[in-house]
Protein backbone atom coordinates (compact mmCIF):
# COMPACT_ATOMS: atom_id res chain seq x y z
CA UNK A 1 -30.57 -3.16 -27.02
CA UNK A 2 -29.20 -2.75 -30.90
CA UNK A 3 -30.50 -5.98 -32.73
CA UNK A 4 -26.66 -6.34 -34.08
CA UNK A 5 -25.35 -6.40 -30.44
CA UNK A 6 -27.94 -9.22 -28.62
CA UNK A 7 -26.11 -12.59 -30.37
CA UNK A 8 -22.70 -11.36 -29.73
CA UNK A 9 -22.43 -10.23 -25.93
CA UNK A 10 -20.39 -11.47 -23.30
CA UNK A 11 -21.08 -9.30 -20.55
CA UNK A 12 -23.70 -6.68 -19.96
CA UNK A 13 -22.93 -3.95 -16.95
CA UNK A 14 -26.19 -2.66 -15.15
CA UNK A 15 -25.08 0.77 -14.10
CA UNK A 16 -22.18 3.17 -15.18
CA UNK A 17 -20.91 3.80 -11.63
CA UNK A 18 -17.15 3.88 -11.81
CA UNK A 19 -17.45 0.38 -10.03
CA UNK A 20 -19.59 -0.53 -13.16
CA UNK A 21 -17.45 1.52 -15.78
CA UNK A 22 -14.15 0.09 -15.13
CA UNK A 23 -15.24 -3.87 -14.92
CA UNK A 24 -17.00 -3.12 -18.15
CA UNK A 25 -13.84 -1.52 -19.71
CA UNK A 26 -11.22 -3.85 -17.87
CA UNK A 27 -13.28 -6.31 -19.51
CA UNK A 28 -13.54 -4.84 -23.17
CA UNK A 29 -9.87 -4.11 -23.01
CA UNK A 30 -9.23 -7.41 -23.23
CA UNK A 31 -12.01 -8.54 -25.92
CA UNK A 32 -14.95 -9.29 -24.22
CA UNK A 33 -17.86 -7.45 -26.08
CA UNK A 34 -19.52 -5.10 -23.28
CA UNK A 35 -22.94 -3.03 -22.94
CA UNK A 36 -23.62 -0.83 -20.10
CA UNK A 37 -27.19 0.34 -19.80
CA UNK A 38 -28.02 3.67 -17.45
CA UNK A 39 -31.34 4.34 -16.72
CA UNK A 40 -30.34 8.44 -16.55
CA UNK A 41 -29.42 10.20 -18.80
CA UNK A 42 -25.19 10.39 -17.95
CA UNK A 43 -22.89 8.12 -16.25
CA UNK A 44 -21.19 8.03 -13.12
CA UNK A 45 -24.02 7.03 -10.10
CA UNK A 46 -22.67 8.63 -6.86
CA UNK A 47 -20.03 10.37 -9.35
CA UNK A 48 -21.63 12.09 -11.38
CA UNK A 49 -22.85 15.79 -11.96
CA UNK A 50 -25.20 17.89 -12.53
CA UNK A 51 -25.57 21.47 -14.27
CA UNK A 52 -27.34 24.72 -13.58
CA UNK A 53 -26.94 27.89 -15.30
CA UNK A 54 -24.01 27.10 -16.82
CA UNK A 55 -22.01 25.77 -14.02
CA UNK A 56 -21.14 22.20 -13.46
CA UNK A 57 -21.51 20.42 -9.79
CA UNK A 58 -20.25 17.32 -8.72
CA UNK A 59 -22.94 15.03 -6.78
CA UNK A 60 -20.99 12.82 -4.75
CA UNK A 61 -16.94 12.68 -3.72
CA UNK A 62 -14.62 15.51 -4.52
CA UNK A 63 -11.60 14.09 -2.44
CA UNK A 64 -10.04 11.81 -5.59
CA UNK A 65 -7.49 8.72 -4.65
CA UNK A 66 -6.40 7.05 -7.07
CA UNK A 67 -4.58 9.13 -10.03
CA UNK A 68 -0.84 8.99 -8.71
CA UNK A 69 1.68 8.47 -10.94
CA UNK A 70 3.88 5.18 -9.64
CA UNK A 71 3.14 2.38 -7.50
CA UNK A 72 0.73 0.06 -7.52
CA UNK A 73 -2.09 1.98 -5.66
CA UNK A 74 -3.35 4.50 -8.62
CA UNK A 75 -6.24 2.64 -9.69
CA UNK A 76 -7.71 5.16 -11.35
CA UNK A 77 -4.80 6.50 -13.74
CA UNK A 78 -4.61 2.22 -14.59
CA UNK A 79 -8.07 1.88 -15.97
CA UNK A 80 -7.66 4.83 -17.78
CA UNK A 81 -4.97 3.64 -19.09
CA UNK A 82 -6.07 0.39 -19.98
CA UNK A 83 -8.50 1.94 -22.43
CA UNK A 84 -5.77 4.72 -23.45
CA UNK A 85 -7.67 7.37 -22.08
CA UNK A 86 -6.07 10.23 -20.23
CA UNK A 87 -7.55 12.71 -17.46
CA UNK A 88 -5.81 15.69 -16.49
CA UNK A 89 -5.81 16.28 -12.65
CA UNK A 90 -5.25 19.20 -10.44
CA UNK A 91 -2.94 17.93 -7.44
CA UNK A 92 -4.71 19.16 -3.77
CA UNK A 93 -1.85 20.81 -1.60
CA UNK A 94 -4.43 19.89 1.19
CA UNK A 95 -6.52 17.22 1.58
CA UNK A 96 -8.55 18.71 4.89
CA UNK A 97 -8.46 21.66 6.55
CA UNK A 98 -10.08 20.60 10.34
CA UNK A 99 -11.24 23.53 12.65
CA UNK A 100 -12.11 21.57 15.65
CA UNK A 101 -13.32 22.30 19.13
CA UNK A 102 -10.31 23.84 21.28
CA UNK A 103 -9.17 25.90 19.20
CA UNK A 104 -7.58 23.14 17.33
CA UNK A 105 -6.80 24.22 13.41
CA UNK A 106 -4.78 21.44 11.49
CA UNK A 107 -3.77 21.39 7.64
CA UNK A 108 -3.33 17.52 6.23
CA UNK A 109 -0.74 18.69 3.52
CA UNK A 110 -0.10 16.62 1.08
CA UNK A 111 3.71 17.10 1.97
CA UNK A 112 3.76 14.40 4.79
CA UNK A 113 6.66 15.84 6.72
CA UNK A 114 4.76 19.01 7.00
CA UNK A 115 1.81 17.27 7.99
CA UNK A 116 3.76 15.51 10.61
CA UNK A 117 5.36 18.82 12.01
CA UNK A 118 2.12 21.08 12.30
CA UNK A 119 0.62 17.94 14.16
CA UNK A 120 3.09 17.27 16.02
CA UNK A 121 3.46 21.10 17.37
CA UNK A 122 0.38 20.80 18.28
CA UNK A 123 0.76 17.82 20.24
CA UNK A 124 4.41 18.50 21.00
CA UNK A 125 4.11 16.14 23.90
CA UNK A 126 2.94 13.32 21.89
CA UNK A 127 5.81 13.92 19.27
CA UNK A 128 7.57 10.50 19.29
CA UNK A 129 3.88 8.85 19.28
CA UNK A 130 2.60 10.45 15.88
CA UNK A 131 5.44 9.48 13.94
CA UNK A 132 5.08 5.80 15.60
CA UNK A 133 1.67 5.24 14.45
CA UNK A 134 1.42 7.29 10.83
CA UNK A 135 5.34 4.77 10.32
CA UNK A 136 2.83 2.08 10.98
CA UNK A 137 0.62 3.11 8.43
CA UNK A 138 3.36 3.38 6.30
CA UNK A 139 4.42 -0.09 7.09
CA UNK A 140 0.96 -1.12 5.80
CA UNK A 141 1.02 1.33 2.90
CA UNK A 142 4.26 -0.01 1.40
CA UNK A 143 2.87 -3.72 1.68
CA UNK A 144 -0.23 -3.19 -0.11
CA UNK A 145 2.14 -0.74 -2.70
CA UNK A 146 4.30 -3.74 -3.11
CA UNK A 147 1.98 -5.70 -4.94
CA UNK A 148 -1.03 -6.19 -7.81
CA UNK A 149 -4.29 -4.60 -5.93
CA UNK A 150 -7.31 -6.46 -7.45
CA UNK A 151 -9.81 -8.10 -5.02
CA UNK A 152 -8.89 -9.17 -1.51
CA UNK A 153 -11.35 -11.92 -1.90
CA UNK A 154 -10.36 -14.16 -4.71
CA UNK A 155 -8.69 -16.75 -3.76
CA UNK A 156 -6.40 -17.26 -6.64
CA UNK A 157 -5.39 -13.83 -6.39
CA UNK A 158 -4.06 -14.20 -3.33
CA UNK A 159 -2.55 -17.10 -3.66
CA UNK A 160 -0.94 -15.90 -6.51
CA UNK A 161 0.21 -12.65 -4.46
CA UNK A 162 1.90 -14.42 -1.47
CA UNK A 163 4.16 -16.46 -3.90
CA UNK A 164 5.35 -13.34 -5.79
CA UNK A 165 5.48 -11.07 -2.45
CA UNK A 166 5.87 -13.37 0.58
CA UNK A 167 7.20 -10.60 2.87
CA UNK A 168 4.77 -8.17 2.05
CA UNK A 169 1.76 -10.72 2.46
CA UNK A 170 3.62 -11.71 5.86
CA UNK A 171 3.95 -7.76 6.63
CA UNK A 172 0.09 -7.62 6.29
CA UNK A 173 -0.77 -10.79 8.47
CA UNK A 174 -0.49 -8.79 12.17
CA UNK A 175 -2.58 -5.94 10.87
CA UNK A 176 -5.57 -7.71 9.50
CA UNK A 177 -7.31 -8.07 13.27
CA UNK A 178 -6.35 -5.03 14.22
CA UNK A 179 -8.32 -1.35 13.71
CA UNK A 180 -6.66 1.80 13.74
CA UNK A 181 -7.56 2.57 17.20
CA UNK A 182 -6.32 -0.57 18.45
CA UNK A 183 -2.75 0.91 16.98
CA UNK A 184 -3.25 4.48 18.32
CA UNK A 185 -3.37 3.37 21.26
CA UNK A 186 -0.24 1.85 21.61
CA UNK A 187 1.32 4.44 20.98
CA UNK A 188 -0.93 7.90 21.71
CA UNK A 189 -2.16 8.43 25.18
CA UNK A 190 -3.80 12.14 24.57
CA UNK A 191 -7.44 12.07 24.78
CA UNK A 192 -7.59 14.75 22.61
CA UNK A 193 -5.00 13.64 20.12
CA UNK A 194 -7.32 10.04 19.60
CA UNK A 195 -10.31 11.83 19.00
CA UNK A 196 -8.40 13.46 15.97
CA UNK A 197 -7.31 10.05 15.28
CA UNK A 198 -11.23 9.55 15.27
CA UNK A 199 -12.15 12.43 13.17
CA UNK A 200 -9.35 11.33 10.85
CA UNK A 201 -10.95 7.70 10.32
CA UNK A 202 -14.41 9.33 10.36
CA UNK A 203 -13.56 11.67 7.17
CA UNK A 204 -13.63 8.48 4.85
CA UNK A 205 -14.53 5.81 6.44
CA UNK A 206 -17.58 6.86 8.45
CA UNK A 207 -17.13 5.49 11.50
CA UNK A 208 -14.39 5.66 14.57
CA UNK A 209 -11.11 4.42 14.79
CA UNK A 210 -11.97 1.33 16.52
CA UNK A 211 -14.40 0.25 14.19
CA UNK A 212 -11.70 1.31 10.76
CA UNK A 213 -9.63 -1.54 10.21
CA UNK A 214 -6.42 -0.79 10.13
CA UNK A 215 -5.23 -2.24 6.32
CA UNK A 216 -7.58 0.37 5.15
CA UNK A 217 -6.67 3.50 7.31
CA UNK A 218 -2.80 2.48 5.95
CA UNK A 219 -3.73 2.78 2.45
CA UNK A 220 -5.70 6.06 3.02
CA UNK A 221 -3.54 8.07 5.38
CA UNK A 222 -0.29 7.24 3.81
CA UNK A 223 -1.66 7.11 0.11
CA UNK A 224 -3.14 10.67 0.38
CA UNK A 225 0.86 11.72 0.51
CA UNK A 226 2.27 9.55 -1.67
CA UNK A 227 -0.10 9.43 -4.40
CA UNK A 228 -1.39 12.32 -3.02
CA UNK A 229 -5.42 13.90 -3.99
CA UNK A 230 -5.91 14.92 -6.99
CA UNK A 231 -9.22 16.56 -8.73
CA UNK A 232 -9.77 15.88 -11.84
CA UNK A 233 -10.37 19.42 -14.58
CA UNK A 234 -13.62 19.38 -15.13
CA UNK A 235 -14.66 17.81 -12.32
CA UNK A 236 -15.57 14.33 -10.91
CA UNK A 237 -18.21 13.65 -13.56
CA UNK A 238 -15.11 13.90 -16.11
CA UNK A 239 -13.75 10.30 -14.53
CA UNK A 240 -16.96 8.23 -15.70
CA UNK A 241 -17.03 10.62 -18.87
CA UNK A 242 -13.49 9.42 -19.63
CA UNK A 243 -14.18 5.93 -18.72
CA UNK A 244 -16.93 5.76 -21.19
CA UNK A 245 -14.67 7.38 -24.15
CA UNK A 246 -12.58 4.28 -23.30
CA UNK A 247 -15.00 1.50 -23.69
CA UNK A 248 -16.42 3.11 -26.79
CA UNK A 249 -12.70 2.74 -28.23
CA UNK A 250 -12.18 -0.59 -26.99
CA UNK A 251 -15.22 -1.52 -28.76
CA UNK A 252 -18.11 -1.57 -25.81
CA UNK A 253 -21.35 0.21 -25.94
CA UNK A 254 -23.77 1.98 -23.37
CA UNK A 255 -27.31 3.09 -23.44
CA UNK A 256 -28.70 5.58 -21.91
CA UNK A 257 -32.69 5.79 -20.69
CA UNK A 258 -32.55 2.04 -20.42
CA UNK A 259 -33.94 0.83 -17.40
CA UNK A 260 -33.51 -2.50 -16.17
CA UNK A 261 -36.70 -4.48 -14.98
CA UNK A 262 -35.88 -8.04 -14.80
CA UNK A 263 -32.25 -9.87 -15.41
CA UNK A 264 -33.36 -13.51 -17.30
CA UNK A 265 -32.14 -16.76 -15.94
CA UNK A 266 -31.66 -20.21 -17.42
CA UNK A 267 -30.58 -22.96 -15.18
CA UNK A 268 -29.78 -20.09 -12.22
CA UNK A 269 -27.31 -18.43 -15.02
CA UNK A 270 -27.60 -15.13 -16.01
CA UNK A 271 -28.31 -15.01 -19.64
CA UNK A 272 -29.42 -11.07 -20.38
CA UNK A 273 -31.65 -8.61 -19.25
């Protein structure tokens, strides 16, 4: 690291994933001197790109939460703007096209009433049961919207949260045990119909419905409407690109081509690397 720069750190970030690039920029935003060290050769990890013959492909996720304009739920367009950086997105009309077995073709618009009506004329039968359970995900949704989203386990945080938004916290409390095919159920009988619940969860989450808790599936499948997707010009690899420009103007600094081998200790602290 520069001589000039190993007295005066506070906090050194191993890895530029966005994970890594916006606690080191949250952090130099509000003083703390910050280096980030990469061991490639750009930033981003599972975001990041990578270019042949001119053309520029994304390595990891192209579906992009996170860059609405209002509420509390566009993380991404806040850490930008905590380093007064700026990315321009192009909004996704549709967030998946599904062509499943039987026949079934299904558009999640970003318009949710439309989404809601091409499902549900699918499923005409099971009408009164899709809107139940995607208004419970709303209920969710417009909890979590209602307040400050930083991390669900810090304590303070969230004791700080239930005093300034009781009713939301309370709104939460009956979901927490719950998965999303625990709520489905209640409310969807169609075999068919729960196994696009299932593809639904599996999309982003990996897994079924009754193994996708529920808190999450009400951020995703409500947010994706009301935030809505968004890709950012340029691609993905712009987001870390952008996050770096930020923490270079907030004063931070990041190496590239520096591996990390060992992190050095004193009294079980971490004291640099």
């Amino acid at each position: 690291m520069p001589g000039s720069l190993s007295q005066t750190l506070d906090v050194i970030v191993i890895g530029p994933g966005i994970g890594g690039l916006v606690t080191a920029t949250q952090l130099a935003a509000k003083g703390a001197q910050v280096l980030v060290l990469e061991r490639y050769l750009i930033p981003g990890g599972s975001a990041g790109y990578f270019e042949r013959n001119g053309y520029r492909f994304d390595v990891g996720a192209s579906m992009i939460f996170g860059f609405g304009r209002r509420g509390t739920t566009n993380l991404l367009t806040r850490a930008l703007e905590a380093v007064n950086v700026r990315l321009e997105t192009l909004p996704d009309p549709v967030q998946i096209h599904y062509h499943l077995p039987n026949q079934l073709e299904l558009k999640v618009h970003r318009d949710y009433k439309q989404f809601i009506n091409e499902l549900s004329a699918k499923f005409p039968h099971e009408r009164e049961g899709i809107r139940r359970f995607y208004d419970e995900c709303w209920k969710v949704f417009n909890c979590l919207n209602a307040m400050e989203l930083l991390s669900l386990e810090e304590p303070r945080y969230l004791t700080r949260v239930f005093f300034q938004h009781p009713f939301a916290c309370l709104g939460l409390v009956k979901y927490l045990p719950q998965n999303v095919g625990d709520i489905a159920r209640q409310h969807i009988k169609d075999p068919e119909l729960l196994k696009f619940i299932d593809i639904e969860c599996y999309c982003w989450s990996v897994v079924p419905a009754e193994m996708t808790p529920m808190i999450n599936a009400g951020m995703v499948f409500s947010d994706r409407h009301y935030g809505g997707i968004n890709y950012p010009k340029g691609g993905v690899g712009q987001i870390a690109q952008k996050l770096v420009e930020g923490l270079e103007k907030a004063g931070g600094h990041i190496e590239y081509q520096a591996r990390v081998t060992q992190i050095l200790l004193e009294n079980g602290k971490a004291v640099g690397v």
